[in-house]
PDB file of N, CA and C in Angstrom:
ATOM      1  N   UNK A   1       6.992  11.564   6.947  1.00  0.00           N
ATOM      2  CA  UNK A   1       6.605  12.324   8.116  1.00  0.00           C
ATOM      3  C   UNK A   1       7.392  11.840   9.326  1.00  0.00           C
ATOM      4  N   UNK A   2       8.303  12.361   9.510  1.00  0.00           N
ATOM      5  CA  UNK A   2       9.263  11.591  10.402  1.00  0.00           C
ATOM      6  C   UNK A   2       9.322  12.496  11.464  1.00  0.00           C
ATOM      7  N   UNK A   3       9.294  12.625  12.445  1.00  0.00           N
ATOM      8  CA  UNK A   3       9.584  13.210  13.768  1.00  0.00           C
ATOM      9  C   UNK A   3       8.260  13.937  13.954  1.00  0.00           C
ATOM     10  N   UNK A   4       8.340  15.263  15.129  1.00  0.00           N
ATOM     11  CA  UNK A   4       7.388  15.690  15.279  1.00  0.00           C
ATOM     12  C   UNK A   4       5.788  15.305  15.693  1.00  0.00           C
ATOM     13  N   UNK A   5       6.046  14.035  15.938  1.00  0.00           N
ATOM     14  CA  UNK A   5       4.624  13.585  16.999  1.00  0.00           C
ATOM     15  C   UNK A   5       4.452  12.269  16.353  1.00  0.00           C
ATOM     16  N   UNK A   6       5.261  11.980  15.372  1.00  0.00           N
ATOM     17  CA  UNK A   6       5.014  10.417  14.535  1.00  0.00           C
ATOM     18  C   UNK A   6       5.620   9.601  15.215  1.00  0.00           C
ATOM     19  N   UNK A   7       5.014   8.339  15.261  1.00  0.00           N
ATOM     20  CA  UNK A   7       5.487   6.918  15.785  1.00  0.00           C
ATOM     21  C   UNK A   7       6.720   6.406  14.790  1.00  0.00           C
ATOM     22  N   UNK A   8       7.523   6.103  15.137  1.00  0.00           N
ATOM     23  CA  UNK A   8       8.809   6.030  14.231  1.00  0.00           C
ATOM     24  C   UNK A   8       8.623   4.611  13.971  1.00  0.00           C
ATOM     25  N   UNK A   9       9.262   4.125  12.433  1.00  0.00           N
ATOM     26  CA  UNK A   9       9.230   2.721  11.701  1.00  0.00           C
ATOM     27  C   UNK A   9       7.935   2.481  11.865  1.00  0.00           C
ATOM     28  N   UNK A  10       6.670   2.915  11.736  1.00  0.00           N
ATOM     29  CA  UNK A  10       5.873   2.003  11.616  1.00  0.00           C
ATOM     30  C   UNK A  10       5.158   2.899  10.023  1.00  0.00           C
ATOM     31  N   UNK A  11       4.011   1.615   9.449  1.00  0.00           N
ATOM     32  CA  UNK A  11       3.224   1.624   8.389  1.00  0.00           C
ATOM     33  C   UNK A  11       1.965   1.590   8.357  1.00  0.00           C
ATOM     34  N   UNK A  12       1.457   2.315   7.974  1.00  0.00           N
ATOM     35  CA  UNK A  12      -0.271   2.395   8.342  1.00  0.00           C
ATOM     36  C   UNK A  12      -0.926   2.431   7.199  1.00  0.00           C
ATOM     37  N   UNK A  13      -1.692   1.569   7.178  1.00  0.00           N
ATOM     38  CA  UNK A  13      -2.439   0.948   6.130  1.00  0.00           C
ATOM     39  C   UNK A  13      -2.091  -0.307   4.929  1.00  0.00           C
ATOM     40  N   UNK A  14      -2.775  -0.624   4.056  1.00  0.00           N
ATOM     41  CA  UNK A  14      -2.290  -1.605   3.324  1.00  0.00           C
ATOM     42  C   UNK A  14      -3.045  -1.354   1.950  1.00  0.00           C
ATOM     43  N   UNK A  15      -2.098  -1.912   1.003  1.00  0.00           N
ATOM     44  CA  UNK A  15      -2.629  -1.779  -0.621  1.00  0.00           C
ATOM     45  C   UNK A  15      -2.483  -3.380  -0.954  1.00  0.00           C
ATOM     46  N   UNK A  16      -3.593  -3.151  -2.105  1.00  0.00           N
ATOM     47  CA  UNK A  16      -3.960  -4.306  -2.900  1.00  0.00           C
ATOM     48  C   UNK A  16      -2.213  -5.135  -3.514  1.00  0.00           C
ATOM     49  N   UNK A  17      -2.314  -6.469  -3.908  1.00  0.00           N
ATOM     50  CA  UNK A  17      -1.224  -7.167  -4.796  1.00  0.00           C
ATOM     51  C   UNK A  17      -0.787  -6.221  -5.574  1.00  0.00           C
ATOM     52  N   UNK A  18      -0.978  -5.553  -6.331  1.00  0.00           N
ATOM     53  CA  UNK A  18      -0.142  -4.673  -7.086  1.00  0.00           C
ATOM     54  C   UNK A  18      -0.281  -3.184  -6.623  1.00  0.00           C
ATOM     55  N   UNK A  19      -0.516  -2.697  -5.133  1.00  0.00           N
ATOM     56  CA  UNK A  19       0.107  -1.738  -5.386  1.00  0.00           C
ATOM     57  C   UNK A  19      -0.728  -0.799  -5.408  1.00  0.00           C
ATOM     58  N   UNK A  20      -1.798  -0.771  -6.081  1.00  0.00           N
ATOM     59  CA  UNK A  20      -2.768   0.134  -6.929  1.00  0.00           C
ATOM     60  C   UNK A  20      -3.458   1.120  -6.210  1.00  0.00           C
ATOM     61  N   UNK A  21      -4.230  -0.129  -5.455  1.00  0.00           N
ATOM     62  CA  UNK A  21      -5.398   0.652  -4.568  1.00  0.00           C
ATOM     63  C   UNK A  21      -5.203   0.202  -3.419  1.00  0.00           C
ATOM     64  N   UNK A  22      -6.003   1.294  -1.950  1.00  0.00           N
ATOM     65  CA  UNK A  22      -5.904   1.000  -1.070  1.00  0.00           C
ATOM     66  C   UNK A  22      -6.879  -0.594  -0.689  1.00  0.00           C
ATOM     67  N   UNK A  23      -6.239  -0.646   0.138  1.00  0.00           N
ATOM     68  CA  UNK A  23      -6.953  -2.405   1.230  1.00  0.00           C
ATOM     69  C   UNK A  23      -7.649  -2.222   2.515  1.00  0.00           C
ATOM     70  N   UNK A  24      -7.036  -1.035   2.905  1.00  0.00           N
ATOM     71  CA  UNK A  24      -7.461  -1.290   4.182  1.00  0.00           C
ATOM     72  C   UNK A  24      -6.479  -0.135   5.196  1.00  0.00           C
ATOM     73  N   UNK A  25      -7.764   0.516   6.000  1.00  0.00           N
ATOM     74  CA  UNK A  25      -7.318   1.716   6.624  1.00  0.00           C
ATOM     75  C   UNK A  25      -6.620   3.141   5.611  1.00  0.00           C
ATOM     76  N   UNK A  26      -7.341   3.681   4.763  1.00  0.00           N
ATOM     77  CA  UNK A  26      -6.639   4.511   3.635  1.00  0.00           C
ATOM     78  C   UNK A  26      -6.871   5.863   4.420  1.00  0.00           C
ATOM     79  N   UNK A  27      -6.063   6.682   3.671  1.00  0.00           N
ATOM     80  CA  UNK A  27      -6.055   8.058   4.254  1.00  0.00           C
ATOM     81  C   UNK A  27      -5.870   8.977   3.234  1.00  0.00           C
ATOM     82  N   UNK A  28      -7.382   9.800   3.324  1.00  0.00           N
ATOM     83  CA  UNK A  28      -7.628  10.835   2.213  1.00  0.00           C
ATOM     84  C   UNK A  28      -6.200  12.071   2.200  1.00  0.00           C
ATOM     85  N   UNK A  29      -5.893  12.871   1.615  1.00  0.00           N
ATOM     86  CA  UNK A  29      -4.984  14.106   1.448  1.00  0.00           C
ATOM     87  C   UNK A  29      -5.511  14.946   2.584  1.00  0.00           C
ATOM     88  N   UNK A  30      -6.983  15.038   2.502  1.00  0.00           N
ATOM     89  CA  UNK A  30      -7.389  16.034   3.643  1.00  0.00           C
ATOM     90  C   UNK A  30      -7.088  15.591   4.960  1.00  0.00           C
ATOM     91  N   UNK A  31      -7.231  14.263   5.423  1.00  0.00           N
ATOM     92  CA  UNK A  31      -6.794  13.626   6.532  1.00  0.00           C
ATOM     93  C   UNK A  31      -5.300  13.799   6.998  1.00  0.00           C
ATOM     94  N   UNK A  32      -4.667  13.676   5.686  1.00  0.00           N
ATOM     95  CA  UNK A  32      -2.943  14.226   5.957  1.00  0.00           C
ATOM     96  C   UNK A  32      -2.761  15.430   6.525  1.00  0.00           C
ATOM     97  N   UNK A  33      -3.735  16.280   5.744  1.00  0.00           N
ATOM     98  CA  UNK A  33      -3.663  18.110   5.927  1.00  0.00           C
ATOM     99  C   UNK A  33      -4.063  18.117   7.570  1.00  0.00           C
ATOM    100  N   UNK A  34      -4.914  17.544   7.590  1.00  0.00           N
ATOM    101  CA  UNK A  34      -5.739  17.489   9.204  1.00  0.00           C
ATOM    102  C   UNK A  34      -4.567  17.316  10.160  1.00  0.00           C
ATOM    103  N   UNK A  35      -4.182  16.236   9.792  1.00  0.00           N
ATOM    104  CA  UNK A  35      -3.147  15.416  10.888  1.00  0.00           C
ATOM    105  C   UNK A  35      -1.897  16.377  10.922  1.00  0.00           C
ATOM    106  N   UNK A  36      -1.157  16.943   9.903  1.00  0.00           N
ATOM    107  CA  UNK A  36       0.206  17.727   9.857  1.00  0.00           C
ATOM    108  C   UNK A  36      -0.843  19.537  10.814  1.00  0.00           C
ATOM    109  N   UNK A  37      -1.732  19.478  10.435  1.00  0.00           N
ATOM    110  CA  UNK A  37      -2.133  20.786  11.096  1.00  0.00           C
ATOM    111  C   UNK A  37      -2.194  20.762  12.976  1.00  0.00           C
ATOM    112  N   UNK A  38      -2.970  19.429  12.947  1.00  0.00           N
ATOM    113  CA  UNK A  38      -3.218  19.261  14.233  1.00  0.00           C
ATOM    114  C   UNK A  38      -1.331  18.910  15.438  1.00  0.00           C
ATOM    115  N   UNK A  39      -0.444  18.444  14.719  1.00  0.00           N
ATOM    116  CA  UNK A  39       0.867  18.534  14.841  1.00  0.00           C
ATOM    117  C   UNK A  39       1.370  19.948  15.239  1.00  0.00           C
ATOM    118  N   UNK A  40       1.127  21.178  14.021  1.00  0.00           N
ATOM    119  CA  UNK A  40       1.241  21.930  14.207  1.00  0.00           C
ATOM    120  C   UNK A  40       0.384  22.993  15.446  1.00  0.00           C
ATOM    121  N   UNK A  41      -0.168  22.264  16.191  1.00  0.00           N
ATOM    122  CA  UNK A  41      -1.543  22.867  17.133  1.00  0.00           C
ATOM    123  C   UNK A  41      -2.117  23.589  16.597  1.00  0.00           C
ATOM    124  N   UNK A  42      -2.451  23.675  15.543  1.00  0.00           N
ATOM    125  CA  UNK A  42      -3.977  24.283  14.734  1.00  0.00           C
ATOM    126  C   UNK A  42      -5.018  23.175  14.570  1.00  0.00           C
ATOM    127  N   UNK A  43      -5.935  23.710  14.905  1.00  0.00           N
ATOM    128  CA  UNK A  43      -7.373  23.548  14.743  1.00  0.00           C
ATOM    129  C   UNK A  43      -8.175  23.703  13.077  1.00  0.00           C
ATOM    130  N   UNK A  44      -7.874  22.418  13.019  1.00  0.00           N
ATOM    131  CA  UNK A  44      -7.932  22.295  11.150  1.00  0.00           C
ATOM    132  C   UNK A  44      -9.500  22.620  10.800  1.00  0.00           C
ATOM    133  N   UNK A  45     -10.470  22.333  11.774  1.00  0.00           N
ATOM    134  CA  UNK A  45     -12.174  22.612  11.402  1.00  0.00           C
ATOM    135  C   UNK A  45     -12.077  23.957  11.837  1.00  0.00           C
ATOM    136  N   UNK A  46     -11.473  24.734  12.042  1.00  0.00           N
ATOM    137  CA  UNK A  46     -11.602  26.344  12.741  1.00  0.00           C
ATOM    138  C   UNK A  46     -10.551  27.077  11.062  1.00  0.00           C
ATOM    139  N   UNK A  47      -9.250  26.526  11.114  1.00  0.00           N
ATOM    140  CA  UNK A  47      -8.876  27.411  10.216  1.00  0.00           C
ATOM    141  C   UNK A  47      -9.423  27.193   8.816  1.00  0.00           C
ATOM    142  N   UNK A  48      -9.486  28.949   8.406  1.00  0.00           N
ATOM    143  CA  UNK A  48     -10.444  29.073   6.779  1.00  0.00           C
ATOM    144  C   UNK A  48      -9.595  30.125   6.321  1.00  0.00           C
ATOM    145  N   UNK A  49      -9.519  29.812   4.959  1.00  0.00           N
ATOM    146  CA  UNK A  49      -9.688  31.093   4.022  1.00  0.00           C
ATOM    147  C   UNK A  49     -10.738  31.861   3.035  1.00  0.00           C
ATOM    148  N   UNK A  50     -10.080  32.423   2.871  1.00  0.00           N
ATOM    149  CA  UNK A  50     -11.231  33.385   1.878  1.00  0.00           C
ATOM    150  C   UNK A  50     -11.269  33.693   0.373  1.00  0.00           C
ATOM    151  N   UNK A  51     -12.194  32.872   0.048  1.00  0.00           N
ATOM    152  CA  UNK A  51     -12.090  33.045  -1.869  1.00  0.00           C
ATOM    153  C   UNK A  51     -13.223  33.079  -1.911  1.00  0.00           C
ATOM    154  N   UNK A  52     -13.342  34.003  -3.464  1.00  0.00           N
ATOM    155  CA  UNK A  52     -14.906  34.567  -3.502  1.00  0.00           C
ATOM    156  C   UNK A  52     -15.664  34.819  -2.891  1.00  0.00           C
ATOM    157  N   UNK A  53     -15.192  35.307  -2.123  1.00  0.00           N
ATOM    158  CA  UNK A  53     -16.422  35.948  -0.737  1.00  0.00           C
ATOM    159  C   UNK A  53     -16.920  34.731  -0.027  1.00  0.00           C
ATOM    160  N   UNK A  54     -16.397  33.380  -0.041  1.00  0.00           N
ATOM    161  CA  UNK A  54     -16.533  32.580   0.906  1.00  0.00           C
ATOM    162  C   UNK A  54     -15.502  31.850   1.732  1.00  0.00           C
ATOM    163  N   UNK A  55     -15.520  31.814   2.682  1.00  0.00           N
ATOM    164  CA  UNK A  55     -14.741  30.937   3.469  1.00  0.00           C
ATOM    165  C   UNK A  55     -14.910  29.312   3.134  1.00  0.00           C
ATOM    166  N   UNK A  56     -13.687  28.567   3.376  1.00  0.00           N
ATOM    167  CA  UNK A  56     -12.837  27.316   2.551  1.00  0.00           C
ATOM    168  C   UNK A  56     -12.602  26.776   3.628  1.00  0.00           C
ATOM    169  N   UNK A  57     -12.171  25.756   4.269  1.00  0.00           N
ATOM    170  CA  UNK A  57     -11.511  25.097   5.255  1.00  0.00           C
ATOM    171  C   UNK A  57     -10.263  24.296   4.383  1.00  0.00           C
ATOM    172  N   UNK A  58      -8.961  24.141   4.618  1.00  0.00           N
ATOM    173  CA  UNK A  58      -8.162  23.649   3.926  1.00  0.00           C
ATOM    174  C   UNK A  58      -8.195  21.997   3.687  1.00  0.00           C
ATOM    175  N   UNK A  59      -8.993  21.822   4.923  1.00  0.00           N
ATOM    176  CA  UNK A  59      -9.677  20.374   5.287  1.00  0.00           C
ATOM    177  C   UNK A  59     -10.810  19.926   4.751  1.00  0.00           C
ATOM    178  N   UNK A  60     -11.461  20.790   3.747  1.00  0.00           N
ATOM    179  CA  UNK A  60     -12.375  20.918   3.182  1.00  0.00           C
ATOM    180  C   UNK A  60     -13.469  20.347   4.438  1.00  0.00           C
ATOM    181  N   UNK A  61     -14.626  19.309   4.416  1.00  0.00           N
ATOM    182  CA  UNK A  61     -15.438  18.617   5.239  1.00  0.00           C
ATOM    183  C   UNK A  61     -14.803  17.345   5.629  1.00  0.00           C
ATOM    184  N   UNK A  62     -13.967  17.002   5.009  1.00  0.00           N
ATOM    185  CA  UNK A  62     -13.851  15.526   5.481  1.00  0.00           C
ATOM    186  C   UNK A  62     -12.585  15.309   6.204  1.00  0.00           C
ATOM    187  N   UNK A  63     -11.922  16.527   6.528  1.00  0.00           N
ATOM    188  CA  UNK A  63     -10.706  15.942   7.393  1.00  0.00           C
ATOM    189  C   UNK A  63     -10.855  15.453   8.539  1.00  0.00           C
ATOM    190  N   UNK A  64     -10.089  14.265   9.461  1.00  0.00           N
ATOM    191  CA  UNK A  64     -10.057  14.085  10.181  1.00  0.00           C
ATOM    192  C   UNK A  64      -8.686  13.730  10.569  1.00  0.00           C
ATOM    193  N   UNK A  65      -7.866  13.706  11.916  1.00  0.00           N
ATOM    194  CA  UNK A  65      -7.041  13.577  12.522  1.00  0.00           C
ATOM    195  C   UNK A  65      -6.509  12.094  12.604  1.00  0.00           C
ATOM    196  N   UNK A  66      -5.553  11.685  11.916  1.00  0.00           N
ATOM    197  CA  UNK A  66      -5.026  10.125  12.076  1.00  0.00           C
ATOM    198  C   UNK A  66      -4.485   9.974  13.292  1.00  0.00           C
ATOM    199  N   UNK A  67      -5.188   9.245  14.046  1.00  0.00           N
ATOM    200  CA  UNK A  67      -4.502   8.940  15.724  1.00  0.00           C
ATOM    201  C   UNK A  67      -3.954   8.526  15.901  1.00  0.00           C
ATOM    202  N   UNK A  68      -4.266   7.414  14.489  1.00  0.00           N
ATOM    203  CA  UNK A  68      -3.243   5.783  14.855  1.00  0.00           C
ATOM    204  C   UNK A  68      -1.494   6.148  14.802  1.00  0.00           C
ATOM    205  N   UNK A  69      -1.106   7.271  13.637  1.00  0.00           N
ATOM    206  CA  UNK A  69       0.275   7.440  13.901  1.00  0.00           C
ATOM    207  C   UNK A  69       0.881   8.155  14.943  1.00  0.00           C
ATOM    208  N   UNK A  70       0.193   8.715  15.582  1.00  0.00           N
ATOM    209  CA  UNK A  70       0.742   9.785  16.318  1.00  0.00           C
ATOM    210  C   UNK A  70       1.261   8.875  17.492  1.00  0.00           C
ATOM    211  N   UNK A  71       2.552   9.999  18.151  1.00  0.00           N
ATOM    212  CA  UNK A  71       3.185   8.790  19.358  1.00  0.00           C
ATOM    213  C   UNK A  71       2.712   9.374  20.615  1.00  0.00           C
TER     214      UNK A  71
END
């Protein structure tokens, strides 16, 4: 995620000795979706689609906006 509102060279978060699992400060897919939307000035808890006659948020419930990278 390089340009576009990102803090350049830096690393956010940390994984276990091998790698595996997160350690500390992790960031769900929806949180990514959140954060690249909110970049894009969309309003990730507002935008929905429509399947089966229900509305979806692409953020499903749990997105939230990563602050810490943004510059």
């Amino acid at each position: 995620m390089a340009g576009g509102g990102i803090k350049g060279g830096m690393v956010h978060g940390q994984s276990d000795e091998y790698g595996i699992r997160t350690a500390a400060d992790s960031v769900h897919t929806h949180d990514l979706h959140a954060t690249m939307l909110h970049l894009l000035g969309l309003n990730h808890e507002r935008l929905t689609f429509r399947h089966a006659g229900r509305d979806f948020r692409l953020t499903d419930v749990h997105g939230r906006v990563v602050r810490e990278i943004l510059s």
